[in-house]
PDB file of N, CA and C in Angstrom:
ATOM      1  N   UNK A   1      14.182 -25.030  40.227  1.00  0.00           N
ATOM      2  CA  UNK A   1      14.515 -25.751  39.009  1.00  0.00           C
ATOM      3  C   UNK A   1      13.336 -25.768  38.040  1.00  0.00           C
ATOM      4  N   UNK A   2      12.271 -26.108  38.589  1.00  0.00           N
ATOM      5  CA  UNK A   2      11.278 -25.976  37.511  1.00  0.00           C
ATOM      6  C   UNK A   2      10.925 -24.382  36.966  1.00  0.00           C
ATOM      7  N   UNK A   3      10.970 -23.877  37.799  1.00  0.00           N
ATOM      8  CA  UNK A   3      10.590 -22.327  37.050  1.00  0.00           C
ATOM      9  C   UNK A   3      11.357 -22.252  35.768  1.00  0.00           C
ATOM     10  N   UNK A   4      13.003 -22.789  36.663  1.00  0.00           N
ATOM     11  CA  UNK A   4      14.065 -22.207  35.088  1.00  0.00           C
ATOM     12  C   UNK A   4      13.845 -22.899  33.995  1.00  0.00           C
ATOM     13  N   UNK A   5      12.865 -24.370  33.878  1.00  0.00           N
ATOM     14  CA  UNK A   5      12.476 -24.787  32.826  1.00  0.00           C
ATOM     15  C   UNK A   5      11.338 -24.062  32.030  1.00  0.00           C
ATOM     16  N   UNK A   6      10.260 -23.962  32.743  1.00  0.00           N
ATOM     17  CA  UNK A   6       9.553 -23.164  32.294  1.00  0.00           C
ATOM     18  C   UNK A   6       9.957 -21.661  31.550  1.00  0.00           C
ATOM     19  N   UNK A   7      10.793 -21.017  32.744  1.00  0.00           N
ATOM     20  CA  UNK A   7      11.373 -19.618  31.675  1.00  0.00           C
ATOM     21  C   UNK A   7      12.055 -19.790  30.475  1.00  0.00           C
ATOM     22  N   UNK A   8      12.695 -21.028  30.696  1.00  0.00           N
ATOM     23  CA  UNK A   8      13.930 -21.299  29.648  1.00  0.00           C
ATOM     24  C   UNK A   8      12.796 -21.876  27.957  1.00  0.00           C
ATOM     25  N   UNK A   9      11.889 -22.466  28.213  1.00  0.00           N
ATOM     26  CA  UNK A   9      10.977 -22.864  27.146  1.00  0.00           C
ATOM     27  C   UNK A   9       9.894 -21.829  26.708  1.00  0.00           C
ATOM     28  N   UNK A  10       9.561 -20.872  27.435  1.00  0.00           N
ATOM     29  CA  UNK A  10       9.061 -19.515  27.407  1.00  0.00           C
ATOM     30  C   UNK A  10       9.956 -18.811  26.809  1.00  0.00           C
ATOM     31  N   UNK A  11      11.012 -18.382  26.841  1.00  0.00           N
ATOM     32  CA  UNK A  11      12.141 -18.064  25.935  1.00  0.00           C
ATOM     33  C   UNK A  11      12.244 -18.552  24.672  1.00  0.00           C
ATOM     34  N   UNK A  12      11.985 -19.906  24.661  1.00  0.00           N
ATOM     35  CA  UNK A  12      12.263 -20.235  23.265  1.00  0.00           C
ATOM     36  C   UNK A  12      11.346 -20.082  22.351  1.00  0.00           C
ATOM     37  N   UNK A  13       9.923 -20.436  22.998  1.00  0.00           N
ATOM     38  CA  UNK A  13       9.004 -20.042  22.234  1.00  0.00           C
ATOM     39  C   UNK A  13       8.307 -18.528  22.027  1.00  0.00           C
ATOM     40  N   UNK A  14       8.493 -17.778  22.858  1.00  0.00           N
ATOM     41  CA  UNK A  14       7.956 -16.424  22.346  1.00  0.00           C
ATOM     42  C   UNK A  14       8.247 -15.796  21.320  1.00  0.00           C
ATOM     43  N   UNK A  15       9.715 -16.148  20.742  1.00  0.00           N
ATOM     44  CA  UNK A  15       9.915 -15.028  19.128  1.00  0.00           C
ATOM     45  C   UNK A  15       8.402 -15.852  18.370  1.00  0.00           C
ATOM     46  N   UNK A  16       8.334 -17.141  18.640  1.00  0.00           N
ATOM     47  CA  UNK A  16       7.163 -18.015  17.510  1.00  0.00           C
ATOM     48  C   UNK A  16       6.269 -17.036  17.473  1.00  0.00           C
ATOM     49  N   UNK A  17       6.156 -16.768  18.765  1.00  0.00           N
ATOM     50  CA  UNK A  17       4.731 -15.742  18.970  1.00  0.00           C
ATOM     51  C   UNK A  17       4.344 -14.374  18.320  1.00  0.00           C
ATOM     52  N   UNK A  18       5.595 -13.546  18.248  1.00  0.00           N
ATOM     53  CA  UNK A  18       5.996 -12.422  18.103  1.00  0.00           C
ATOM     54  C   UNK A  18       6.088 -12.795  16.093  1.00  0.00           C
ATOM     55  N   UNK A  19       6.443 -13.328  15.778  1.00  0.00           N
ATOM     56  CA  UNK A  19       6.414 -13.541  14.612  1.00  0.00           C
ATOM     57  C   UNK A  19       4.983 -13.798  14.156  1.00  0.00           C
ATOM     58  N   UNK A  20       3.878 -14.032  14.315  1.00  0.00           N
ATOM     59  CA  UNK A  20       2.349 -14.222  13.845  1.00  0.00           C
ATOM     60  C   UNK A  20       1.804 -13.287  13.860  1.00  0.00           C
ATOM     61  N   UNK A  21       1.065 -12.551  13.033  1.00  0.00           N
ATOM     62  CA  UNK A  21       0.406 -11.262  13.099  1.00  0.00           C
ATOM     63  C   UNK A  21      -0.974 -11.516  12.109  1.00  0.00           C
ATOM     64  N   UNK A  22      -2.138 -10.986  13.011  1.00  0.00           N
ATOM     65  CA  UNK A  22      -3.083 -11.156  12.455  1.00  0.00           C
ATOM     66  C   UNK A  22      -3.989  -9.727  11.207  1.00  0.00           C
ATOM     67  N   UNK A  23      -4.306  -9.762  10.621  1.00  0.00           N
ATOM     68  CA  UNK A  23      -4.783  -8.202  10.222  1.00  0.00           C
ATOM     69  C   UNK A  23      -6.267  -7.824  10.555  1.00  0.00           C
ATOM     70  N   UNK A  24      -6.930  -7.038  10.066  1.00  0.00           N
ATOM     71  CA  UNK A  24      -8.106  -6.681  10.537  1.00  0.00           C
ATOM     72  C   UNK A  24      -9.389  -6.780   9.268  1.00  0.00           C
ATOM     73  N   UNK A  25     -10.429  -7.356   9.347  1.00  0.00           N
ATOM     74  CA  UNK A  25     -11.437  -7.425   8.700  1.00  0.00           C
ATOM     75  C   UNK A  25     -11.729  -6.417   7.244  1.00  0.00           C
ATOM     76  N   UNK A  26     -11.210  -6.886   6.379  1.00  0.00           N
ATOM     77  CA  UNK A  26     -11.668  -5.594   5.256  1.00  0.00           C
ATOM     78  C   UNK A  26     -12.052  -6.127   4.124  1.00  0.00           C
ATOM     79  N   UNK A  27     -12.137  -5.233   2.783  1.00  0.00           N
ATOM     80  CA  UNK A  27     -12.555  -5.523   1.156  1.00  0.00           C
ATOM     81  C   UNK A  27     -11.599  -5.978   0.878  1.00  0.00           C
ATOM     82  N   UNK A  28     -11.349  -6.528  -0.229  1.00  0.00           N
ATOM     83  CA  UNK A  28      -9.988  -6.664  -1.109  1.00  0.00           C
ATOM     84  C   UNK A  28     -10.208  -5.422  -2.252  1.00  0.00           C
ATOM     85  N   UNK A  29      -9.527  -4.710  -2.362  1.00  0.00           N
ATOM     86  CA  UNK A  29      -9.494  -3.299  -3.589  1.00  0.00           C
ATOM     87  C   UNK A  29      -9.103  -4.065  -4.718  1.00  0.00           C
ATOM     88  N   UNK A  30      -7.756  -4.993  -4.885  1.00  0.00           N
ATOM     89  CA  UNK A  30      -7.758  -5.330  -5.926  1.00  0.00           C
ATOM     90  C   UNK A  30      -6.879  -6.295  -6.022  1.00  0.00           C
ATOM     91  N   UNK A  31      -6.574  -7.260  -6.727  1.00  0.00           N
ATOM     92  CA  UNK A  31      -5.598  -8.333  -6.823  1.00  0.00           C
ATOM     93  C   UNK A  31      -4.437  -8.450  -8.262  1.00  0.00           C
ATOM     94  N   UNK A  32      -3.522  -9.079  -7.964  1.00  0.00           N
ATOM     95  CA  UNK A  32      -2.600  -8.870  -9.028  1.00  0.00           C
ATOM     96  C   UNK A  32      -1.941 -10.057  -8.822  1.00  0.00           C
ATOM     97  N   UNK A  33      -1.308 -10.273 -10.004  1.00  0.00           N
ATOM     98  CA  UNK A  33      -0.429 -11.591 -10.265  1.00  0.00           C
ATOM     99  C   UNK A  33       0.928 -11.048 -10.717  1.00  0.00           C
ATOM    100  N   UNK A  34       1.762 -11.963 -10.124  1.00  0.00           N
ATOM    101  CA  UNK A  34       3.174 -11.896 -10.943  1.00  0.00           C
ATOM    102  C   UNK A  34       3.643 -13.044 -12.194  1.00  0.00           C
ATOM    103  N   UNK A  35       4.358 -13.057 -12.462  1.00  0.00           N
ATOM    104  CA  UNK A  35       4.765 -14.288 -13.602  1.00  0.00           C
ATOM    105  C   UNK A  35       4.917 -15.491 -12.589  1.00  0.00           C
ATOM    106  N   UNK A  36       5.480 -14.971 -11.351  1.00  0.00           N
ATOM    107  CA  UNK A  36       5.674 -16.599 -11.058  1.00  0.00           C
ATOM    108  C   UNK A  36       4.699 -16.952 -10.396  1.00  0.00           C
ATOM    109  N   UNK A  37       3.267 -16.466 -10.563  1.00  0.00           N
ATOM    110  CA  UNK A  37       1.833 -16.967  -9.849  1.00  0.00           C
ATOM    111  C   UNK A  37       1.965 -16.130  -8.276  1.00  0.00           C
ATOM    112  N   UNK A  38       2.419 -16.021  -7.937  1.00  0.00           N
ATOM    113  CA  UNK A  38       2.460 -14.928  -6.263  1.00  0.00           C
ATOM    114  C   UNK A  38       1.196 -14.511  -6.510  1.00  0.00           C
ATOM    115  N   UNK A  39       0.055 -14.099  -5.761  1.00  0.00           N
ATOM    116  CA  UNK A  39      -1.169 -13.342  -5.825  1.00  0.00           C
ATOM    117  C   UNK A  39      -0.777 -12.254  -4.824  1.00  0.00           C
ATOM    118  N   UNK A  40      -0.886 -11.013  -4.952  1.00  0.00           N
ATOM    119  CA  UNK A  40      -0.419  -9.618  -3.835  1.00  0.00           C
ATOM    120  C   UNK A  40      -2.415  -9.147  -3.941  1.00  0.00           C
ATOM    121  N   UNK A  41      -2.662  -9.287  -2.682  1.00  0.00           N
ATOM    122  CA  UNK A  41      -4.045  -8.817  -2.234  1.00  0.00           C
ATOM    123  C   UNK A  41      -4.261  -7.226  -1.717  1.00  0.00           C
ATOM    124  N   UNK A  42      -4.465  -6.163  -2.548  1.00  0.00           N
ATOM    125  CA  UNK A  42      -4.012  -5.057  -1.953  1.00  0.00           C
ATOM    126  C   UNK A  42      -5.753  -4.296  -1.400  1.00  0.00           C
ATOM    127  N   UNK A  43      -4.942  -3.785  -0.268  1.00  0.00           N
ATOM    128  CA  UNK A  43      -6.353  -2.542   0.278  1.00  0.00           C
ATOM    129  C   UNK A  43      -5.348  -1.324   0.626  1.00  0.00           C
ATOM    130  N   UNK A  44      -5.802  -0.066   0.265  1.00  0.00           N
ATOM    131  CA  UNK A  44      -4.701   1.161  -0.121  1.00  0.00           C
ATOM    132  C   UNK A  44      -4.660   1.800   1.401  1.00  0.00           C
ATOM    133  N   UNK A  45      -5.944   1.446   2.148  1.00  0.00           N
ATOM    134  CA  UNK A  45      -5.548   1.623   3.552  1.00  0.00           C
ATOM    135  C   UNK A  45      -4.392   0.893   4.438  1.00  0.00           C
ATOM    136  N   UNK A  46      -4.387  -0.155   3.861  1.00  0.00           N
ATOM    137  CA  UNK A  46      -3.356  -0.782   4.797  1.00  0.00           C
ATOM    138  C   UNK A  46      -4.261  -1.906   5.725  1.00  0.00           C
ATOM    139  N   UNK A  47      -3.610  -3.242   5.998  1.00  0.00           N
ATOM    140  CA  UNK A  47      -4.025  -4.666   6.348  1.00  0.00           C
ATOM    141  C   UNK A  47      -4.469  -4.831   8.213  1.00  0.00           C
ATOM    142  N   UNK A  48      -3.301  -3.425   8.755  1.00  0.00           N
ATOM    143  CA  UNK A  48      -3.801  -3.437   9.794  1.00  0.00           C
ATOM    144  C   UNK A  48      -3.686  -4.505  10.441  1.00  0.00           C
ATOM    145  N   UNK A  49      -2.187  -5.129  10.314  1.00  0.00           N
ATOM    146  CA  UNK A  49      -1.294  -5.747  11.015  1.00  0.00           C
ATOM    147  C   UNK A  49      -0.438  -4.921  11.690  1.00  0.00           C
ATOM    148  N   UNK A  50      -0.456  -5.767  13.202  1.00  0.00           N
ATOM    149  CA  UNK A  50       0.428  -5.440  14.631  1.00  0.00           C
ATOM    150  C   UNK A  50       1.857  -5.095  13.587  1.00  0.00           C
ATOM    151  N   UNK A  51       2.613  -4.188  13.519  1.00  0.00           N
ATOM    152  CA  UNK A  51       4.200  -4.557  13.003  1.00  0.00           C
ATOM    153  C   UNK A  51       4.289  -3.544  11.357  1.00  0.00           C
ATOM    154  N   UNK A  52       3.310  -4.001  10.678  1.00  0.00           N
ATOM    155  CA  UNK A  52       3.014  -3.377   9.659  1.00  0.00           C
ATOM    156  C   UNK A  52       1.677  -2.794   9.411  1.00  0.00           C
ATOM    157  N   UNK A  53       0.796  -2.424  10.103  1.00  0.00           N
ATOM    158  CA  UNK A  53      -0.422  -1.951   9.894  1.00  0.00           C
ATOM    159  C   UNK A  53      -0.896  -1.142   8.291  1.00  0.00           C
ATOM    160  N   UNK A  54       0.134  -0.523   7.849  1.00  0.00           N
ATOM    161  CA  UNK A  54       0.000   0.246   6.805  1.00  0.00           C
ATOM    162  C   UNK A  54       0.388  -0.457   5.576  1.00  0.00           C
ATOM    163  N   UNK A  55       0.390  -1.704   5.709  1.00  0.00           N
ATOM    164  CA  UNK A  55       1.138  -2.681   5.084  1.00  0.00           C
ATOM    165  C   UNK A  55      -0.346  -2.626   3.767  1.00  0.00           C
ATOM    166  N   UNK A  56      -0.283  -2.216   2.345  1.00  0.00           N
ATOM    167  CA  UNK A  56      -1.345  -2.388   1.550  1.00  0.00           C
ATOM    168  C   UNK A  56      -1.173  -3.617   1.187  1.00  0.00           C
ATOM    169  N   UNK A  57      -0.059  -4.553   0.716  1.00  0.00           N
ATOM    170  CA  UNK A  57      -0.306  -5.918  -0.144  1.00  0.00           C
ATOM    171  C   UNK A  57      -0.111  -6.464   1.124  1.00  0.00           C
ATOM    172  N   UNK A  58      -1.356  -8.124   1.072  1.00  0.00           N
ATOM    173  CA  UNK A  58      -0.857  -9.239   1.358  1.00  0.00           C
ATOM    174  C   UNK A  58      -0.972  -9.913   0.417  1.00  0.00           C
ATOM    175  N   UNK A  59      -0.031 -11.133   0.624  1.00  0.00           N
ATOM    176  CA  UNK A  59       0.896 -12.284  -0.659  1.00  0.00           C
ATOM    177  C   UNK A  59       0.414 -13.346   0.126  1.00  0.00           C
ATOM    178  N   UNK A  60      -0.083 -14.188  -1.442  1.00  0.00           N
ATOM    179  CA  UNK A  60       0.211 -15.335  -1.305  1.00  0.00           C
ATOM    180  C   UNK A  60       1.090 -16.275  -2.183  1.00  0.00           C
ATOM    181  N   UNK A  61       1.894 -16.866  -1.501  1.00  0.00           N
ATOM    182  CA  UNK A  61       2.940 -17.423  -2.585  1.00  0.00           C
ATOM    183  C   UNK A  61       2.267 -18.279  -3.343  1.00  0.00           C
ATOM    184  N   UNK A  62       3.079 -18.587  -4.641  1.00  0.00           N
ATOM    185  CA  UNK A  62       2.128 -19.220  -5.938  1.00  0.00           C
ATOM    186  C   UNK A  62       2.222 -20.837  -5.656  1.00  0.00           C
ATOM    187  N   UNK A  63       0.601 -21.571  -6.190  1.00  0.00           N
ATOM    188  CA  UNK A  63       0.729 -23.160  -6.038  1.00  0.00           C
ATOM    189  C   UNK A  63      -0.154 -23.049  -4.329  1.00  0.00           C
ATOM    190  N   UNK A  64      -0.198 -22.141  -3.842  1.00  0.00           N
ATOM    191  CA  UNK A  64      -1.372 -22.189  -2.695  1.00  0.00           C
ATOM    192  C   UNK A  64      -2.575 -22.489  -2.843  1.00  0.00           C
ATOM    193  N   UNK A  65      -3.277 -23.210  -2.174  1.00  0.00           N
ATOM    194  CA  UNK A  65      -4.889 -23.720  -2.114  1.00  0.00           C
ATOM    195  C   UNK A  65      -5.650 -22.557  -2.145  1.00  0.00           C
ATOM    196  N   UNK A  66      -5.053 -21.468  -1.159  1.00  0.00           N
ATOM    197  CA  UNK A  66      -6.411 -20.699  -0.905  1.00  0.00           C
ATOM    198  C   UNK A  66      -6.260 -19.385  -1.670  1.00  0.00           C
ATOM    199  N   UNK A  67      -5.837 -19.280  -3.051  1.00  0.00           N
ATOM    200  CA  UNK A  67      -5.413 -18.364  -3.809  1.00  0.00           C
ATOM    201  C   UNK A  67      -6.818 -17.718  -4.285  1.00  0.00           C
ATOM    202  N   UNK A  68      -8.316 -19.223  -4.534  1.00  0.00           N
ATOM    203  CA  UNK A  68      -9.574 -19.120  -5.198  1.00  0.00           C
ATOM    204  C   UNK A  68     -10.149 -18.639  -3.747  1.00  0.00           C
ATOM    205  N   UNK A  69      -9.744 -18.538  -2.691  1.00  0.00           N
ATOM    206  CA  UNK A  69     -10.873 -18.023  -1.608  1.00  0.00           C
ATOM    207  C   UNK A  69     -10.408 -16.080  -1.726  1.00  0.00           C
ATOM    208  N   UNK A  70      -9.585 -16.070  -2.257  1.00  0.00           N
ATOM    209  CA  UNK A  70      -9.239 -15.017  -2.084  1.00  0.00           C
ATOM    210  C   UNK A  70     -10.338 -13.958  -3.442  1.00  0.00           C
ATOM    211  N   UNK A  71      -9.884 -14.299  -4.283  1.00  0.00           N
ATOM    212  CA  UNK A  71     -10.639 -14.667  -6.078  1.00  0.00           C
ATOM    213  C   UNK A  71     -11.782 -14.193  -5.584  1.00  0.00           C
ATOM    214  N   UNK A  72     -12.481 -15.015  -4.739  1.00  0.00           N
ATOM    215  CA  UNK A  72     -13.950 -15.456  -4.604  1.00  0.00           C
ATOM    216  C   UNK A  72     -14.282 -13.976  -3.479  1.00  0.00           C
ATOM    217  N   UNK A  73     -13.553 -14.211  -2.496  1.00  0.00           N
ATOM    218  CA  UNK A  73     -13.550 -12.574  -2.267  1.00  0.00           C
ATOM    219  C   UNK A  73     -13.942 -11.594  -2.561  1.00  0.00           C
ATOM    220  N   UNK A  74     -12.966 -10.989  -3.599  1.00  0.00           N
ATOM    221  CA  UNK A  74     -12.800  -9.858  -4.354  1.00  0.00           C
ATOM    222  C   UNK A  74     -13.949  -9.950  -5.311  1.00  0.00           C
ATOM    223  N   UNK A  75     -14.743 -10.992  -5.877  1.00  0.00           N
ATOM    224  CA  UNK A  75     -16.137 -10.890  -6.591  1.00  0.00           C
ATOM    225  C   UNK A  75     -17.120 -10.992  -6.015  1.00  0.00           C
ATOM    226  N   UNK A  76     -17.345 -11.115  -4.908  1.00  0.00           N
ATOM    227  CA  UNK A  76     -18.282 -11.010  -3.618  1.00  0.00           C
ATOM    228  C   UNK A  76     -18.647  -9.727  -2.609  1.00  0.00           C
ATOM    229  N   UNK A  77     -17.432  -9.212  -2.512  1.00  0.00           N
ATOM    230  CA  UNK A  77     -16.930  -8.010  -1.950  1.00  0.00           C
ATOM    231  C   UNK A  77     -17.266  -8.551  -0.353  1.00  0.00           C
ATOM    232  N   UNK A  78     -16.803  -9.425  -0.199  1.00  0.00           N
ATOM    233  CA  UNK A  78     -16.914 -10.374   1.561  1.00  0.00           C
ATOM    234  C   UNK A  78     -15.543  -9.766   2.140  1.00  0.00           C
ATOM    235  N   UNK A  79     -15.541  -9.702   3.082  1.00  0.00           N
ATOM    236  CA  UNK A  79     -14.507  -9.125   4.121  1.00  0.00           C
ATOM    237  C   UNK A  79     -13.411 -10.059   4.206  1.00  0.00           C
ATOM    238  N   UNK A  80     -11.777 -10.032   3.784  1.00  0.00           N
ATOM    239  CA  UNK A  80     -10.969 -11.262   4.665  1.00  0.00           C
ATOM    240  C   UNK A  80     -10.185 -10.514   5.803  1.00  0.00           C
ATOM    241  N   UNK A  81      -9.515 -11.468   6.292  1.00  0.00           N
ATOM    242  CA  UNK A  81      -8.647 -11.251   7.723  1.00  0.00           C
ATOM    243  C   UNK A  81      -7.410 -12.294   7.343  1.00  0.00           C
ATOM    244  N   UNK A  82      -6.202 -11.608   7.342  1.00  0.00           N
ATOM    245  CA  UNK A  82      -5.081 -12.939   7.419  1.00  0.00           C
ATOM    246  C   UNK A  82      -4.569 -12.999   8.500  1.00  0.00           C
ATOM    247  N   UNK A  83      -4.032 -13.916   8.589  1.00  0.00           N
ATOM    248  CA  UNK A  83      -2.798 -14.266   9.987  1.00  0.00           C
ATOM    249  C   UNK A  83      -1.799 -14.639   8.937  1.00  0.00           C
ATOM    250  N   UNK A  84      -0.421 -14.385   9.944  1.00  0.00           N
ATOM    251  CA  UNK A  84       0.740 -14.379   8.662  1.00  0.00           C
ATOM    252  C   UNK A  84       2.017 -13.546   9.816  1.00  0.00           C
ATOM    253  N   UNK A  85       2.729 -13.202   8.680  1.00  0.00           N
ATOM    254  CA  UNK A  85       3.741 -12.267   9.510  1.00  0.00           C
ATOM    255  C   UNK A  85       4.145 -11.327   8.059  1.00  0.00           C
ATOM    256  N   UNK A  86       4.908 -10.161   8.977  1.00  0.00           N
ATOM    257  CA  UNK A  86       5.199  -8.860   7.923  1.00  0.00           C
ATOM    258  C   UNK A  86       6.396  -9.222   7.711  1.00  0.00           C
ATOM    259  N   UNK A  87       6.702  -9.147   6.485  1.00  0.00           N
ATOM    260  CA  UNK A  87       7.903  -9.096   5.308  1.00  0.00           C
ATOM    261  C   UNK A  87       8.880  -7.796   5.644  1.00  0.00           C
ATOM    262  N   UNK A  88       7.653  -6.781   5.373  1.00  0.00           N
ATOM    263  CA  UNK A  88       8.176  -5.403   5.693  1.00  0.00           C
ATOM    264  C   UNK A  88       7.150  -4.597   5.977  1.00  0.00           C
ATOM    265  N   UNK A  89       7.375  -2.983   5.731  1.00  0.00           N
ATOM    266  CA  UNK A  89       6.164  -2.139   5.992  1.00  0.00           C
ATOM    267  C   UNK A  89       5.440  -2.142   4.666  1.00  0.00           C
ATOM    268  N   UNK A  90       5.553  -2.615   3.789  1.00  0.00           N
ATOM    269  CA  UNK A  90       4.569  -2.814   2.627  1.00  0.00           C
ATOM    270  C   UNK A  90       3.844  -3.974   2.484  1.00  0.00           C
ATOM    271  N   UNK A  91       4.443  -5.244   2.763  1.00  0.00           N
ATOM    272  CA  UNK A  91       3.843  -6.365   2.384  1.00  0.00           C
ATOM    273  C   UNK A  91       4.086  -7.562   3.589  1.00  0.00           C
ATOM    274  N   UNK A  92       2.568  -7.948   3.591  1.00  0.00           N
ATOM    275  CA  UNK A  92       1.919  -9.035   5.019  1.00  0.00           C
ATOM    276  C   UNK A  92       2.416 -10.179   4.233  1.00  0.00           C
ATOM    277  N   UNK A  93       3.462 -11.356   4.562  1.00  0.00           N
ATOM    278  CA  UNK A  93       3.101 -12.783   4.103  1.00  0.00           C
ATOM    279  C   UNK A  93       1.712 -13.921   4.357  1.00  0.00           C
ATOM    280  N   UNK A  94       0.796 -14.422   3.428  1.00  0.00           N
ATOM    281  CA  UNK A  94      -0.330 -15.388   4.432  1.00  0.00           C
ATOM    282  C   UNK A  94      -0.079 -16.570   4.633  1.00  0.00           C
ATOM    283  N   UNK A  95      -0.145 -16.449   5.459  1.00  0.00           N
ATOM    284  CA  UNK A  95      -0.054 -17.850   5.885  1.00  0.00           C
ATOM    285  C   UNK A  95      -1.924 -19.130   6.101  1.00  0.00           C
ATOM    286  N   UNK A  96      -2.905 -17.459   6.362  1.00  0.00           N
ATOM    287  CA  UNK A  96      -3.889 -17.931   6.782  1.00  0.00           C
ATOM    288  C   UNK A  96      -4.630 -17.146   6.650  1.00  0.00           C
ATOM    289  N   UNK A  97      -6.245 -17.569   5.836  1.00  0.00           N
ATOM    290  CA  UNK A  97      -7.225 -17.032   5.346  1.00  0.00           C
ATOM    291  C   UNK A  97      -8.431 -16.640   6.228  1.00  0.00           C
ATOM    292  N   UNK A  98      -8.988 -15.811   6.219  1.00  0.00           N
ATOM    293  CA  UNK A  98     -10.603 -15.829   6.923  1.00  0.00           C
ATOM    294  C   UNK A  98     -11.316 -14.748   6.180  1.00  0.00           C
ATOM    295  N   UNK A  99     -12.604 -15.437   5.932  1.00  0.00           N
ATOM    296  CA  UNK A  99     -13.761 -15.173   4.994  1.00  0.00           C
ATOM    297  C   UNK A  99     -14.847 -14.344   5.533  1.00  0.00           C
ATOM    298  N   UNK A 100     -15.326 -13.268   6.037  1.00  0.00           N
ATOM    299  CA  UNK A 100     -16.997 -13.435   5.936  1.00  0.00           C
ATOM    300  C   UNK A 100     -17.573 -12.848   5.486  1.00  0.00           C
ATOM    301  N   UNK A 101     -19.061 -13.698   5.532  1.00  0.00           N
ATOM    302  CA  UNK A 101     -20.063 -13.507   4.638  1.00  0.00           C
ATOM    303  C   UNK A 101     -20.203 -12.201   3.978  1.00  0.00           C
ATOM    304  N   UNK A 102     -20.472 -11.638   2.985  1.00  0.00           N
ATOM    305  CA  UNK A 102     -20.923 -10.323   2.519  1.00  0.00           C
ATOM    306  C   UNK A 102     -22.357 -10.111   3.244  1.00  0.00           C
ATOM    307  N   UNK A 103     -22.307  -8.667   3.684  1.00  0.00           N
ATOM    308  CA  UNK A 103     -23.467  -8.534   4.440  1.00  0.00           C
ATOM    309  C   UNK A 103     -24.596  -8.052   3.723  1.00  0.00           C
TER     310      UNK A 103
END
């Protein structure tokens, strides 16, 4: 009985899992806005997310906090990393930022 709880809650939670995808350490090439504020963070290599690896834009939807870490980025030329999940094979959603230092 307990196992089947355990499998049965292991079940429920693994799509959660399968849905989070992290990308890999890079520049930002360049940033763009839409009218309705969306920021699309593009590198022409691709984000190098599990699912979409070749994925060039990640998005952040508009009215987000961390729209200026991104900004701050791209005039720094500091490396980010998102966690998020893929939309499609073009574009990473963020959910989550990481910064570092310019070397």
């Amino acid at each position: 009985m307990r196992f089947n709880s355990y499998l049965a809650s292991l079940l429920l939670v693994a799509p959660l899992y399968g849905m989070a995808a992290e990308t890999q350490y890079k520049t930002i090439e360049a940033i763009q806005y839409d009218t309705s504020g969306t920021l699309y963070i593009r590198n022409e290599s691709g984000w190098g997310a599990a699912g979409c690896a070749n994925a060039i834009y990640a998005y952040l939807p508009a009215n987000t906090n961390v729209q200026s870490l991104a900004m701050q980025a791209l005039a720094t030329k500091a490396k980010v990393a998102f966690r998020g999940s893929c939309l499609n094979a073009e574009y990473f959603l963020i959910n989550y930022i990481m910064v570092k230092a310019p070397e």
